[in-house]
C-alpha atoms as a PDB file:
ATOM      1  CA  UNK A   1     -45.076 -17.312  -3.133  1.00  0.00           C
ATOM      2  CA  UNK A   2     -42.819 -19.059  -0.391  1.00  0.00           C
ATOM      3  CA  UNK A   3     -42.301 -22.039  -2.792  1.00  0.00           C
ATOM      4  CA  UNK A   4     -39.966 -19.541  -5.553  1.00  0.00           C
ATOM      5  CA  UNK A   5     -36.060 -19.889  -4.365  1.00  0.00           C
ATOM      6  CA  UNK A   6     -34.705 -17.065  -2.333  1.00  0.00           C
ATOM      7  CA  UNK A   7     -31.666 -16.770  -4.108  1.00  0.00           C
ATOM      8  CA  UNK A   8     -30.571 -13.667  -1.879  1.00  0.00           C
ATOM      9  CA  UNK A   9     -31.215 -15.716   1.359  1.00  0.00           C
ATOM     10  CA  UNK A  10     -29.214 -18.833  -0.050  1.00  0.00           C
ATOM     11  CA  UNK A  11     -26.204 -16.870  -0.801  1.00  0.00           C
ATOM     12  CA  UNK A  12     -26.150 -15.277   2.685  1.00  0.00           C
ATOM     13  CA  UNK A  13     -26.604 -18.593   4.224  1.00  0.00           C
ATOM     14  CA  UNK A  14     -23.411 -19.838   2.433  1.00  0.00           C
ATOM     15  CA  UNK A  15     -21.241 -16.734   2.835  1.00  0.00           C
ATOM     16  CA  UNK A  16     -21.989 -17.009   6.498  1.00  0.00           C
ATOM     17  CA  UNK A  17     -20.713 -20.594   6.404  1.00  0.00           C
ATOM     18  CA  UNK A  18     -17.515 -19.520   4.853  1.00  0.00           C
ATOM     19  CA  UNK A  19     -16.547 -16.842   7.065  1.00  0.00           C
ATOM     20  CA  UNK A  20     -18.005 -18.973  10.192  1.00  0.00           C
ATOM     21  CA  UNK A  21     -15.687 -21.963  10.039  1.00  0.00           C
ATOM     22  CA  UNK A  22     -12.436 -22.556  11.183  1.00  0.00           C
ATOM     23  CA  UNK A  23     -10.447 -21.829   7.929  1.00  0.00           C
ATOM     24  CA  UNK A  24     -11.748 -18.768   7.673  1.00  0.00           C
ATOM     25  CA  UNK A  25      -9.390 -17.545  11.118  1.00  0.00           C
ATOM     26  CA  UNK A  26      -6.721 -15.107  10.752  1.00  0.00           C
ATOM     27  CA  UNK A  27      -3.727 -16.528  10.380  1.00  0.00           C
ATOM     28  CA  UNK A  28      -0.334 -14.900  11.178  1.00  0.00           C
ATOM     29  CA  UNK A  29       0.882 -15.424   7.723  1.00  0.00           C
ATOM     30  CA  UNK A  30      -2.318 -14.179   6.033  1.00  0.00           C
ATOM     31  CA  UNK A  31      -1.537 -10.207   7.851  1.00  0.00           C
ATOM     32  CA  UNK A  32       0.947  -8.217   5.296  1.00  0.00           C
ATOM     33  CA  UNK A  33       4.606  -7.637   5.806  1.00  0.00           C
ATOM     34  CA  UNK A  34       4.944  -4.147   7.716  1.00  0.00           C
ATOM     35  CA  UNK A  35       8.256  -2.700   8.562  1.00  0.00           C
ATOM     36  CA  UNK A  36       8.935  -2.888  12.124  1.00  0.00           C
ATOM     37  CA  UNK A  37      11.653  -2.292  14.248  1.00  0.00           C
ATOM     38  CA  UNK A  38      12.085  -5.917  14.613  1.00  0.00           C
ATOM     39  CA  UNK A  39      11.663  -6.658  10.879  1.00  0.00           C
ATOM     40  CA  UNK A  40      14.364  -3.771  10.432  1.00  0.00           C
ATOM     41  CA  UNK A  41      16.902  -5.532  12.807  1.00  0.00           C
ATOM     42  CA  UNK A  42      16.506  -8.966  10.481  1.00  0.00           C
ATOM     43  CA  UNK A  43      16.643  -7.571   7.493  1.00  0.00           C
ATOM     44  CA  UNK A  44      20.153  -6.846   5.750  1.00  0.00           C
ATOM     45  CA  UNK A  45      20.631  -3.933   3.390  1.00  0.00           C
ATOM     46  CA  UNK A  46      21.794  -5.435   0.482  1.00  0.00           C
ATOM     47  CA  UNK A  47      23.650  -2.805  -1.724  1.00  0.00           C
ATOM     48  CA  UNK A  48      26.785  -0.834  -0.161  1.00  0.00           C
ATOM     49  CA  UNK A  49      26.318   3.011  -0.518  1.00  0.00           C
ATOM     50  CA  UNK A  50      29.091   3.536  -2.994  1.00  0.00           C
ATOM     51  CA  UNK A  51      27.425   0.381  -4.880  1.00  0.00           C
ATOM     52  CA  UNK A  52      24.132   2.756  -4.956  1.00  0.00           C
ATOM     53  CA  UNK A  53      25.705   6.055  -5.498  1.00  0.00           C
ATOM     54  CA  UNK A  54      28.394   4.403  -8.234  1.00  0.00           C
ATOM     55  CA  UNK A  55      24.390   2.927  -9.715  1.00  0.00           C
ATOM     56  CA  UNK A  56      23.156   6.306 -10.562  1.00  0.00           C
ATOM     57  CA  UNK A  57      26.917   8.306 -11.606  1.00  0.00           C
ATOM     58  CA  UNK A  58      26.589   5.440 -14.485  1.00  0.00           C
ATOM     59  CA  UNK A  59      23.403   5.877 -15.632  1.00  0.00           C
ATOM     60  CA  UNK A  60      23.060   9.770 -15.389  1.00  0.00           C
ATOM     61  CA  UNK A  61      26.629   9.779 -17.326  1.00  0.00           C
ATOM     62  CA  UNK A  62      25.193   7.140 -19.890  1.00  0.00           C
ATOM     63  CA  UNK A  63      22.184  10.305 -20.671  1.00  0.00           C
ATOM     64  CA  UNK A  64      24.773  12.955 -20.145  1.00  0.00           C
ATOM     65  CA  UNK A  65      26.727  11.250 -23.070  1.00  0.00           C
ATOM     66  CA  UNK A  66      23.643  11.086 -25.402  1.00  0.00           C
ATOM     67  CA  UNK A  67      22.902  14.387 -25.040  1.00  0.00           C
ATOM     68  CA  UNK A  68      26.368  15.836 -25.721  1.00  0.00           C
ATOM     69  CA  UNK A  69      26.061  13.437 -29.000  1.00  0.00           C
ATOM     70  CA  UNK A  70      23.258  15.453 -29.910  1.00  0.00           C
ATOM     71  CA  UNK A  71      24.483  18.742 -28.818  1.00  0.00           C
ATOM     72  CA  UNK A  72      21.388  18.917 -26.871  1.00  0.00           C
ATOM     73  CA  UNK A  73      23.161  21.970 -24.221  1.00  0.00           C
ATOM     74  CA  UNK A  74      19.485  22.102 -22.723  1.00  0.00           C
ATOM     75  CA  UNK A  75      19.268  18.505 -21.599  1.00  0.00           C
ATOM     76  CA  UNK A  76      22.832  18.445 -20.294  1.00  0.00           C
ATOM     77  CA  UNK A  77      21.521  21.143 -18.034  1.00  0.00           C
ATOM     78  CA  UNK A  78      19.000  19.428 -16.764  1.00  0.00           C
ATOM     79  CA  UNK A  79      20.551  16.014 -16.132  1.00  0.00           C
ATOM     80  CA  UNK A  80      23.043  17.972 -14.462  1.00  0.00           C
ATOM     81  CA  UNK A  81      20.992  19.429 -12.338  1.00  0.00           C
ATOM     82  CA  UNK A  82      18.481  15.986 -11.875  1.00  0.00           C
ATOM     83  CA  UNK A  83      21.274  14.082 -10.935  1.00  0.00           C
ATOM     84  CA  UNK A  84      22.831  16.629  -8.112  1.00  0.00           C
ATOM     85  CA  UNK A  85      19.069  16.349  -6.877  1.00  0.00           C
ATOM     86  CA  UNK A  86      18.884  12.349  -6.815  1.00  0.00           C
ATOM     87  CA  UNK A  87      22.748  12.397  -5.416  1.00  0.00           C
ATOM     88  CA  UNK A  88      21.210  14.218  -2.677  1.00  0.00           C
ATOM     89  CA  UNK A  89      18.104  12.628  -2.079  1.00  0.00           C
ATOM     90  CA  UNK A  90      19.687   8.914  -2.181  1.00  0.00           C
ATOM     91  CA  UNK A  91      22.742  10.387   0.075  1.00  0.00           C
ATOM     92  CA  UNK A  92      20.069  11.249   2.499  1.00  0.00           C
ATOM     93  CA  UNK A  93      17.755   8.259   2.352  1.00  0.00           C
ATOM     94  CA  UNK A  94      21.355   5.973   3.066  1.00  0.00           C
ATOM     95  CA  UNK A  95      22.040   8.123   5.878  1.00  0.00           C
ATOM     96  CA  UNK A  96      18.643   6.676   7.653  1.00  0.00           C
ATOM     97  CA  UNK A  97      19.344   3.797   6.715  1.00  0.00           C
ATOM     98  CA  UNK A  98      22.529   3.581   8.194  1.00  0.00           C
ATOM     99  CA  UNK A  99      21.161   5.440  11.185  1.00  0.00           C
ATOM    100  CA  UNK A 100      17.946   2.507  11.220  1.00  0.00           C
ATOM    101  CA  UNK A 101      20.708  -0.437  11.173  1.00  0.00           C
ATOM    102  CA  UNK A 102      22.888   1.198  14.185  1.00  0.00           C
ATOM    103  CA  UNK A 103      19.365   1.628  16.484  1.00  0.00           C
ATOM    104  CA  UNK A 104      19.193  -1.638  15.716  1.00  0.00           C
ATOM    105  CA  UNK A 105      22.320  -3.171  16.804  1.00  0.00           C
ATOM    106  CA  UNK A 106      22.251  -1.307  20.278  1.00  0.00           C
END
């Protein structure tokens, strides 16, 4: 019996080789991005807060439209009421960030 191939035993052997060389070290570059403080202070926010907020008065007024085409009163409603939501939740989310980039340039 010790003359059939281990196949089990030759695959271990050459994963073992793989992870035991040199290529297989950790690189810096091979660890994924991760947002640090000092990735923060690098990194430019690239849309303006009236840019973002003027982003989502167009589109909710785009639906708004089609559903006053179709005289839909219950979808008006609720893209009223979606888009005083988002207004708020994006006017909060820019606050951080502005607060983020200030900690970052003291």
């Amino acid at each position: 019996m010790s003359g059939l191939p281990q196949p089990r035993r030759w695959l271990l052997s050459k994963v073992t080789e793989l992870f035991d060389s040199d290529e297989a070290a950790e690189l810096p570059t091979d660890r994924p991005p991760r947002l640090t403080p000092h990735v923060l202070e690098a990194l430019r926010m690239s849309r303006s807060r009236d840019r973002v907020l003027d982003n989502l008065d167009e589109m909710y007024r785009e639906a708004f439209q089609r559903a006053d085409a179709t005289q839909d009163d219950a979808q008006k409603v609720a893209l009223d009421f979606a888009y005083r939501r988002e207004q708020l939740y994006f006017e909060i989310l820019l606050d951080i960030r502005d607060a983020m980039e200030k900690m970052g340039r003291s």
